[in-house]
C-alpha atoms as a PDB file:
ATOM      1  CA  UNK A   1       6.640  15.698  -8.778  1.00  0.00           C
ATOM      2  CA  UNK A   2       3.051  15.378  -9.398  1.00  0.00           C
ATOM      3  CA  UNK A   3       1.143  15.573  -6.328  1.00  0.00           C
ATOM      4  CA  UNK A   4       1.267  12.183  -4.270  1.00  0.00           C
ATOM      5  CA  UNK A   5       2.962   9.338  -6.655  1.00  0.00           C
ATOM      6  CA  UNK A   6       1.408   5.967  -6.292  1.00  0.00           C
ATOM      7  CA  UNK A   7       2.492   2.267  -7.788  1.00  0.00           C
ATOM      8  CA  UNK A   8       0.139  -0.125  -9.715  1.00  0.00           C
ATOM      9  CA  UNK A   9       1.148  -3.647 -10.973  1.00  0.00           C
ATOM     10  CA  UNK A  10      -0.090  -4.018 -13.785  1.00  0.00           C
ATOM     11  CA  UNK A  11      -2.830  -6.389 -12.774  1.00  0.00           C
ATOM     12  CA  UNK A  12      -3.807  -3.842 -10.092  1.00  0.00           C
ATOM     13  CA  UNK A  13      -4.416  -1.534 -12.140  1.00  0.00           C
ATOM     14  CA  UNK A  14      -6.417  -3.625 -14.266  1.00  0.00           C
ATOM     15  CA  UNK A  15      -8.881  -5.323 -11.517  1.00  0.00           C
ATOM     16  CA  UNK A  16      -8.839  -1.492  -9.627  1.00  0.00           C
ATOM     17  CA  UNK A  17      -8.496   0.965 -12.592  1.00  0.00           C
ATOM     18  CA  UNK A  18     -11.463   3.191 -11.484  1.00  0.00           C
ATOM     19  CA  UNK A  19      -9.362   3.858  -8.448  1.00  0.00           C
ATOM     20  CA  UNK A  20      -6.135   4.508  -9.896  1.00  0.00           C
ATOM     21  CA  UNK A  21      -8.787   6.612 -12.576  1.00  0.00           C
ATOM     22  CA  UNK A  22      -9.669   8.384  -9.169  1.00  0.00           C
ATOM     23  CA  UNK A  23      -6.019   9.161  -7.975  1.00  0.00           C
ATOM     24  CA  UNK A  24      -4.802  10.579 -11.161  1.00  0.00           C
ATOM     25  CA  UNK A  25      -8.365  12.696 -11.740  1.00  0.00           C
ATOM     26  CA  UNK A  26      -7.054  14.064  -7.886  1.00  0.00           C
ATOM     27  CA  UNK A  27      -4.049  15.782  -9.288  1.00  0.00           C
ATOM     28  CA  UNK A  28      -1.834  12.493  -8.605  1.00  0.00           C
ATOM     29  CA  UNK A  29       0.531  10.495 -10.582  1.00  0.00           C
ATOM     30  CA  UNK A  30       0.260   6.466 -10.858  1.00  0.00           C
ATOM     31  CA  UNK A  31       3.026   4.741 -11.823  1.00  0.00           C
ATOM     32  CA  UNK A  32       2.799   1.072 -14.025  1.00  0.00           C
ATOM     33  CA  UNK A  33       4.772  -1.716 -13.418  1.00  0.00           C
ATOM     34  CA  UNK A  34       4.888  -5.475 -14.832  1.00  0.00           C
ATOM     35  CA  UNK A  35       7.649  -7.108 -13.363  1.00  0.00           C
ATOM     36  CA  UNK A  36       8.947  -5.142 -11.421  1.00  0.00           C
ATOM     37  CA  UNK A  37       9.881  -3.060 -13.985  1.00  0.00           C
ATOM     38  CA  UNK A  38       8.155   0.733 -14.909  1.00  0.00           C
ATOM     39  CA  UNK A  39       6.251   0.446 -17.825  1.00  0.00           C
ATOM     40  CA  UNK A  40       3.950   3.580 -17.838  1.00  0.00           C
ATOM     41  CA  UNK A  41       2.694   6.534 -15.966  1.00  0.00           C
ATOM     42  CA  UNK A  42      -0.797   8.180 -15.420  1.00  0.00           C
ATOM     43  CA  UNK A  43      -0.509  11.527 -15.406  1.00  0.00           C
ATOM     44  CA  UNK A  44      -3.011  14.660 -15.103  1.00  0.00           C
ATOM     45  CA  UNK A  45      -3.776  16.395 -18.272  1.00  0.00           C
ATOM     46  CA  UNK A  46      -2.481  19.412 -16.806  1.00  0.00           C
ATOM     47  CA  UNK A  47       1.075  17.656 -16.090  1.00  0.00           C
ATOM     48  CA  UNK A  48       1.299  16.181 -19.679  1.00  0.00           C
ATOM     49  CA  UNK A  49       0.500  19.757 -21.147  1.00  0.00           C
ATOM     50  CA  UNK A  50       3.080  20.736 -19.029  1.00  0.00           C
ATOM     51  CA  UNK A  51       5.487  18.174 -20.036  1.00  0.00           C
ATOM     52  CA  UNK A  52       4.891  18.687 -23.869  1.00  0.00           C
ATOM     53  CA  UNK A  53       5.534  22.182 -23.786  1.00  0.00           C
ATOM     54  CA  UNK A  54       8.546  21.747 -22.597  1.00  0.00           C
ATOM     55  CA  UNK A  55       9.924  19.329 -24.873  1.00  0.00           C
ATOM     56  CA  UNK A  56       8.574  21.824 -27.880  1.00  0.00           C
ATOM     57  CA  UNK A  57      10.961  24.448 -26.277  1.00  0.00           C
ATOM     58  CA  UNK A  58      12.823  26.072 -28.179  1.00  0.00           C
ATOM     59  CA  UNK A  59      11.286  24.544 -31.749  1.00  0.00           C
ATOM     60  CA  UNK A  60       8.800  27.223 -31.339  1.00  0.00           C
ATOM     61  CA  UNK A  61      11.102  29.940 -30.876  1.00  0.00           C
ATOM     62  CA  UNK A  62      12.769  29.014 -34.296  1.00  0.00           C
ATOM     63  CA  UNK A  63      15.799  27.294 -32.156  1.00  0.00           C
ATOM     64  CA  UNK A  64      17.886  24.997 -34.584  1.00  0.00           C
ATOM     65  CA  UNK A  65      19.245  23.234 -32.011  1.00  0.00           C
ATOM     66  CA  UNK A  66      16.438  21.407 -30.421  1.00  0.00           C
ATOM     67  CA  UNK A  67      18.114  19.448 -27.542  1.00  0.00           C
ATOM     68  CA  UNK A  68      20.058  22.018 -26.544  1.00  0.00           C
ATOM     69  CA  UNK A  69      16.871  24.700 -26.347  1.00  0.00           C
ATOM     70  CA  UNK A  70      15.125  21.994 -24.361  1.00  0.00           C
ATOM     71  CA  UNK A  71      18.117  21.186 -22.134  1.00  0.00           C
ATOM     72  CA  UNK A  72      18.400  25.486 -21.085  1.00  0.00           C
ATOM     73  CA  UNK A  73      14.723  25.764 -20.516  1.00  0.00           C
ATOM     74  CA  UNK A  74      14.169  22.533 -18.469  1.00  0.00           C
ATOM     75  CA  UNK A  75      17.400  24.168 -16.470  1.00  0.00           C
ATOM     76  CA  UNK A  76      15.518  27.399 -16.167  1.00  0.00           C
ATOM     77  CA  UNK A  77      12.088  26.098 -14.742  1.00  0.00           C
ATOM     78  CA  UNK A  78      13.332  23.275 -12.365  1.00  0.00           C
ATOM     79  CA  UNK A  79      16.685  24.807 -11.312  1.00  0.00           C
ATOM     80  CA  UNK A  80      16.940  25.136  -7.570  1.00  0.00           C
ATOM     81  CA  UNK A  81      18.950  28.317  -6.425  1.00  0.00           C
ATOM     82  CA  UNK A  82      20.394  28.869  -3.177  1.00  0.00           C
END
């Protein structure tokens, strides 16, 4: 998790986006919804980064199997061990 996670409707975030602007510039994640249903996240730059790296696991490393390379690493980094 990213910090503190908050939840916008999507017309909140639209009449108060400088605030949600605010939360997510403070290291925190904002979650979208429209209908009760997530639509979107707002995420720090740093987190995305994050994210994307981690998807390009294993394609970088010449892995053919690309799912699989991103399935081991994702089990390496967030992996809790007893």
């Amino acid at each position: 998790m990213i910090g503190n996670t908050a939840t916008a409707t999507a017309t909140e975030m639209q009449n108060n986006f400088g605030r949600y602007l605010a939360l997510v510039q403070g290291g925190n994640e904002v979650i979208v919804t429209r209908n009760g249903k997530e639509v979107g996240r707002f995420i720090p730059r740093s987190a995305a980064v994050s994210y994307l790296t981690d998807s390009l696991t294993g394609i970088l490393k010449g892995e053919s199997d690309i799912e699989k390379a991103k399935e081991e690493r994702l089990r390496e980094k967030y992996e809790v061990t007893d």
